[in-house]
N, C-alpha and C. Protein backbone atom coordinates (compact mmCIF):
# COMPACT_ATOMS: atom_id res chain seq x y z
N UNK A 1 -14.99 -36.56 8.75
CA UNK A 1 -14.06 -35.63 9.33
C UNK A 1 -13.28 -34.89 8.24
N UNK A 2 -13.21 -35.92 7.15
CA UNK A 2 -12.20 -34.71 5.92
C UNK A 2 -13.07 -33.72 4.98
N UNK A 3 -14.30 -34.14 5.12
CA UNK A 3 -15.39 -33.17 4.94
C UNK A 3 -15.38 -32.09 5.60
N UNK A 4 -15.51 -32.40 6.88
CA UNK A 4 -15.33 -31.24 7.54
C UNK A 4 -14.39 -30.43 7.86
N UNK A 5 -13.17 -30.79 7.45
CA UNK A 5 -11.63 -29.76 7.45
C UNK A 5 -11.32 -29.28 6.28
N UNK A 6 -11.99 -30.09 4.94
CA UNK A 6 -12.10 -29.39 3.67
C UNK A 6 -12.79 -27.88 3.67
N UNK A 7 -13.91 -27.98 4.61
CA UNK A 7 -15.28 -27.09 4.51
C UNK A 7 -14.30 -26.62 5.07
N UNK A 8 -13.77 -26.42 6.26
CA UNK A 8 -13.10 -25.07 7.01
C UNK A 8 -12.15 -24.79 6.33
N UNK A 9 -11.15 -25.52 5.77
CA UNK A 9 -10.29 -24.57 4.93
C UNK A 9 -10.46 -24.08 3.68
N UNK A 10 -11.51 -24.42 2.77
CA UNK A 10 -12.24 -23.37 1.71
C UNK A 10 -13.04 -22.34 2.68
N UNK A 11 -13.10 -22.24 3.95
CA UNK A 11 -13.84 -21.15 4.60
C UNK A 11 -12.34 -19.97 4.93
N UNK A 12 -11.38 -20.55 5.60
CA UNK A 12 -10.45 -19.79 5.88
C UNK A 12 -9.73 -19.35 4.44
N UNK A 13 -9.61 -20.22 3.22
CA UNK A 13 -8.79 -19.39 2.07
C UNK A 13 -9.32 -18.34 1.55
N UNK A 14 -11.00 -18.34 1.87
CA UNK A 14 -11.89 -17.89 1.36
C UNK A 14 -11.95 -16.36 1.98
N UNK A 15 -11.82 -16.35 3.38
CA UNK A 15 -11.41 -15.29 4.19
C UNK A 15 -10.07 -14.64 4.25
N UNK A 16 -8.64 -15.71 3.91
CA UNK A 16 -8.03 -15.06 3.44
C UNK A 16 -7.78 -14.33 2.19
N UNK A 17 -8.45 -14.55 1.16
CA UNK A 17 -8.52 -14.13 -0.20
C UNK A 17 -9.35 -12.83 0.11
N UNK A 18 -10.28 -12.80 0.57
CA UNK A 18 -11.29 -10.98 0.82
C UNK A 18 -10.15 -10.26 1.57
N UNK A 19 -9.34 -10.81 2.64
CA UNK A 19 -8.74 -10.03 3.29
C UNK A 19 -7.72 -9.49 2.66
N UNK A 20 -7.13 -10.12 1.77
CA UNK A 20 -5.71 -9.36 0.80
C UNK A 20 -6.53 -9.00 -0.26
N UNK A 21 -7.49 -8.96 -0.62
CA UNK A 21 -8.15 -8.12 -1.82
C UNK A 21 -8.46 -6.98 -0.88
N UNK A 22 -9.21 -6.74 0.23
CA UNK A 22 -9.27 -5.87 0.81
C UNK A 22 -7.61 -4.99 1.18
N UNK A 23 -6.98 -5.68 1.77
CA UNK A 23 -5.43 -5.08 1.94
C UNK A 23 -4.79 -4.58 0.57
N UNK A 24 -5.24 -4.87 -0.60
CA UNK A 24 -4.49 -4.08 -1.74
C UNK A 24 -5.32 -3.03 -2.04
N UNK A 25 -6.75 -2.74 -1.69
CA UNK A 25 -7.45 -1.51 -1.92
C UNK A 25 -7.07 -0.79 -1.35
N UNK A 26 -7.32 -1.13 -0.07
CA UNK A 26 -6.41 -0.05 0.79
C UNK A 26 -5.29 0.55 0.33
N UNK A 27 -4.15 -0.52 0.35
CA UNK A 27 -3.60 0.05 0.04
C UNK A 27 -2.69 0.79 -1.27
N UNK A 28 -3.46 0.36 -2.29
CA UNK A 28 -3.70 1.16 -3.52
C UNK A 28 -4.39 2.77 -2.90
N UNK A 29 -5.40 2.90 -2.25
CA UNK A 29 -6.07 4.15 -2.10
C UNK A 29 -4.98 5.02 -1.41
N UNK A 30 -4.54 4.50 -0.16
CA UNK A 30 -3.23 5.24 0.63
C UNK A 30 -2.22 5.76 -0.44
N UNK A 31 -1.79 4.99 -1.22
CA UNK A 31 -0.57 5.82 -2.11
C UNK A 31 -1.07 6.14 -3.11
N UNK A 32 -2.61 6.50 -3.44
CA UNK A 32 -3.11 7.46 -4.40
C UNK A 32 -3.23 8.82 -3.32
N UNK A 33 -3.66 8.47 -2.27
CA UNK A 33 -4.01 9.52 -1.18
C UNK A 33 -2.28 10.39 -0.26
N UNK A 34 -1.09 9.21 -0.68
CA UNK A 34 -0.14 10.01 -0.44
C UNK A 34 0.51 10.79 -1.44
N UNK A 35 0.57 10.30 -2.40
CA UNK A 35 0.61 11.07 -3.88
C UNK A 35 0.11 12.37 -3.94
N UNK A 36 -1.18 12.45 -3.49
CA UNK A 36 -2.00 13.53 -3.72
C UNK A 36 -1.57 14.24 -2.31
N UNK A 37 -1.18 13.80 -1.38
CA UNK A 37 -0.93 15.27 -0.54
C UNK A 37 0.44 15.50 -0.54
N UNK A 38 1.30 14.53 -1.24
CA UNK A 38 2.68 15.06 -1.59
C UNK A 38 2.17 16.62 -2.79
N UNK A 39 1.69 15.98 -3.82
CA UNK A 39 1.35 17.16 -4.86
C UNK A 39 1.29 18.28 -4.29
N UNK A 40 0.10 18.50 -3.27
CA UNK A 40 -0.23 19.45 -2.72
C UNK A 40 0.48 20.46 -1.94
N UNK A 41 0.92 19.68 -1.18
CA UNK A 41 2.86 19.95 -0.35
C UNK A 41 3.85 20.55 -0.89
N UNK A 42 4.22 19.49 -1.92
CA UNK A 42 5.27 19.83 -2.44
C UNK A 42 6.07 21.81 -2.25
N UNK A 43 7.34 21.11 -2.03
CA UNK A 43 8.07 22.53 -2.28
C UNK A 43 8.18 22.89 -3.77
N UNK A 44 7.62 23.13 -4.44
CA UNK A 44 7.95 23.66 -5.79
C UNK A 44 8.37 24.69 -6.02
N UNK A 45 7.48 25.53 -5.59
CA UNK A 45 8.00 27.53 -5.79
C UNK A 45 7.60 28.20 -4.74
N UNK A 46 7.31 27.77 -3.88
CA UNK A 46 7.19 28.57 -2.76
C UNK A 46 8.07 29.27 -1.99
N UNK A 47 7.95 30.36 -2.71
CA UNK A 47 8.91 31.58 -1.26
C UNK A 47 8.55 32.08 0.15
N UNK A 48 7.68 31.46 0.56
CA UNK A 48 7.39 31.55 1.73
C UNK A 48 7.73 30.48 2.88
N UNK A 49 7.96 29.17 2.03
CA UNK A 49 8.61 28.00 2.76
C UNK A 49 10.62 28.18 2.81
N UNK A 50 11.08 28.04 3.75
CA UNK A 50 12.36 27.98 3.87
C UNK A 50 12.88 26.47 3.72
N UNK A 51 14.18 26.65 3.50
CA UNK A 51 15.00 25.15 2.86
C UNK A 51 14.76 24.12 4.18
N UNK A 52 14.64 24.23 4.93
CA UNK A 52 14.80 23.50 6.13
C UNK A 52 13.35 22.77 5.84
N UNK A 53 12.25 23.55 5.91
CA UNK A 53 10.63 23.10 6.32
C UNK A 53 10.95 21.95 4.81
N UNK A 54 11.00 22.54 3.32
CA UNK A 54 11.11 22.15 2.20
C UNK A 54 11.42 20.59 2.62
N UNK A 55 12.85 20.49 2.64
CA UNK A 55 13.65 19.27 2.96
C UNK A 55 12.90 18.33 4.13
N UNK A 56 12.57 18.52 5.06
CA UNK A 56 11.69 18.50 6.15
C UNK A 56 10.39 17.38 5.36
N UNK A 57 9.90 18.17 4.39
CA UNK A 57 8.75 17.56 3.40
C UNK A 57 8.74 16.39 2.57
N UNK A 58 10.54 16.62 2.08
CA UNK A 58 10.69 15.71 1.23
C UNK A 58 11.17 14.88 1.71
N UNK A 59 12.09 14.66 3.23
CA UNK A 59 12.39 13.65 4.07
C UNK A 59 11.03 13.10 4.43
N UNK A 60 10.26 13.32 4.58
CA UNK A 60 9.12 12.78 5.07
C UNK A 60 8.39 11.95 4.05
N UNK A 61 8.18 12.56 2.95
CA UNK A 61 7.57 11.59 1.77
C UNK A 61 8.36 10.39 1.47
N UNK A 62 9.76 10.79 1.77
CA UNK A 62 10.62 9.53 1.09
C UNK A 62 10.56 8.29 2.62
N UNK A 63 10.38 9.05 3.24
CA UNK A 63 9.86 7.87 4.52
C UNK A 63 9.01 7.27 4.27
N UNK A 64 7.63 8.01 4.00
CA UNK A 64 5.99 7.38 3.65
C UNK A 64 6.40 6.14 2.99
N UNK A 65 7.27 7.02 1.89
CA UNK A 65 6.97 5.80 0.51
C UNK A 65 8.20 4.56 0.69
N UNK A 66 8.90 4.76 1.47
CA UNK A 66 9.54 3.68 1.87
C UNK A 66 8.51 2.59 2.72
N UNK A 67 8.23 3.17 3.49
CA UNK A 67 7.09 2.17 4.78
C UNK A 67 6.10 1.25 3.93
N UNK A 68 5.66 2.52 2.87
CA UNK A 68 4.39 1.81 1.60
C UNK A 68 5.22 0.88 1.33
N UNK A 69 6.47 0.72 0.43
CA UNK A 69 7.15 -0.71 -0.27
C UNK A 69 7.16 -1.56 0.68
N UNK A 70 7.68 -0.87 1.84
CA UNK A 70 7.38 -2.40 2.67
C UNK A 70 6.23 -3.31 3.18
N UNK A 71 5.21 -2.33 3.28
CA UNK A 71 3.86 -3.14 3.14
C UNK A 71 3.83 -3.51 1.54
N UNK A 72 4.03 -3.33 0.62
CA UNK A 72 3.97 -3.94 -0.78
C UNK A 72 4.84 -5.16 -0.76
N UNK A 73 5.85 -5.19 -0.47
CA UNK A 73 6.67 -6.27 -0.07
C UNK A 73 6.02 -7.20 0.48
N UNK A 74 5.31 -7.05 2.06
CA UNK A 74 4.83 -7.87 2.82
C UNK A 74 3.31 -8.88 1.98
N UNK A 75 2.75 -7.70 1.37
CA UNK A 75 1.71 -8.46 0.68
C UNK A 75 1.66 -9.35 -0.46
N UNK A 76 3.24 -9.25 -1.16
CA UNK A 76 3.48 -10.07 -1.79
C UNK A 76 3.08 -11.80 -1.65
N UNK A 77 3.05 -11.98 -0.87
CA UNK A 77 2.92 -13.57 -0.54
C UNK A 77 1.64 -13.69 -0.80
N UNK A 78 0.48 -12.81 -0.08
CA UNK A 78 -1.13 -13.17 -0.38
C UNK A 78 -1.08 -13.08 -1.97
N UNK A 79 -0.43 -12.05 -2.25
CA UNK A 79 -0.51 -11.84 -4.16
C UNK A 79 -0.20 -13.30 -5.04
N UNK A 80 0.81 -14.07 -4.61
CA UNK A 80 1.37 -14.89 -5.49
C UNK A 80 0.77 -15.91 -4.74
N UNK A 81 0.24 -16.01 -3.66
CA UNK A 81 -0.98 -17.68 -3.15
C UNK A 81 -2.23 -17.32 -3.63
N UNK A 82 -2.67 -16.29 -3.72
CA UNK A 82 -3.88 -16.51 -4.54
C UNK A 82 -4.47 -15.99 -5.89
N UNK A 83 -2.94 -15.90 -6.71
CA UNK A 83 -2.33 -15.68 -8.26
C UNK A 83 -3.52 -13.74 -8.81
N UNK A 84 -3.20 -13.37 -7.64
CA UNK A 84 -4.19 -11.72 -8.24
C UNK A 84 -3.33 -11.31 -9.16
N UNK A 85 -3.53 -10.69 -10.03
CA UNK A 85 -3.31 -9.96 -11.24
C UNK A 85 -2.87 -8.36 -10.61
N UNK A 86 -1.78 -8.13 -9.67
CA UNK A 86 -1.10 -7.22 -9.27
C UNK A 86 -0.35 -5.98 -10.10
N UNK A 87 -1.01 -5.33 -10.15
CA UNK A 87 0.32 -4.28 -11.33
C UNK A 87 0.78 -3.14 -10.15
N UNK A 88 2.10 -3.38 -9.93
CA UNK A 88 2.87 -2.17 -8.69
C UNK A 88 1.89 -0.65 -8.80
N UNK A 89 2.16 0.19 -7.61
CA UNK A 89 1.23 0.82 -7.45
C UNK A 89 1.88 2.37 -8.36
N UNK A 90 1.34 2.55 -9.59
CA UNK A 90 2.24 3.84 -10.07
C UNK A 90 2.23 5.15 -8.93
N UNK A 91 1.34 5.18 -8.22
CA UNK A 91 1.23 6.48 -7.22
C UNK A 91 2.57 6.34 -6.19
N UNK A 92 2.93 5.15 -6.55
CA UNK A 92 4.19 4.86 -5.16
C UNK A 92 5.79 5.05 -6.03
């Protein structure tokens, strides 16, 4: 019987370990992918955008990237149980 609860829980750490390697690609790609449509966005010099839409833009990014830390936050725990080599996400 401890054979067999050993086997299932090297099966479940095993599944949890793909699943937070999978959850940091992700979400590594998302805040390369919000990065890049902030760039794109961005109010920089545009005279055709008014202060309202502008602000509008940048309230919104600073939302994104708030929500992102908190999923960075949350994944912390898979990070430090199964010791990944994490470096914070520079796009965030």
């Amino acid at each position: 019987m401890l054979e067999r609860i050993k086997k299932r829980n090297e099966k479940v750490s095993t599944e949890l370990y793909h699943e937070t390697m999978k959850g940091l690609e992700d979400f590594m790609k998302e805040t390369g992918d919000n990065k890049a449509l902030f760039i794109g966005n961005a109010p920089y010099h545009s005279r055709e955008m008014t202060s309202d839409k502008a602000i509008g833009i940048l309230i919104e990014y600073r939302d994104t990237a708030k929500q992102l830390r908190k999923r960075e936050e949350n994944m912390k725990f898979g990070v430090d149980l199964f010791k990944i080599a994490y470096v914070p996400s520079p796009d965030l």
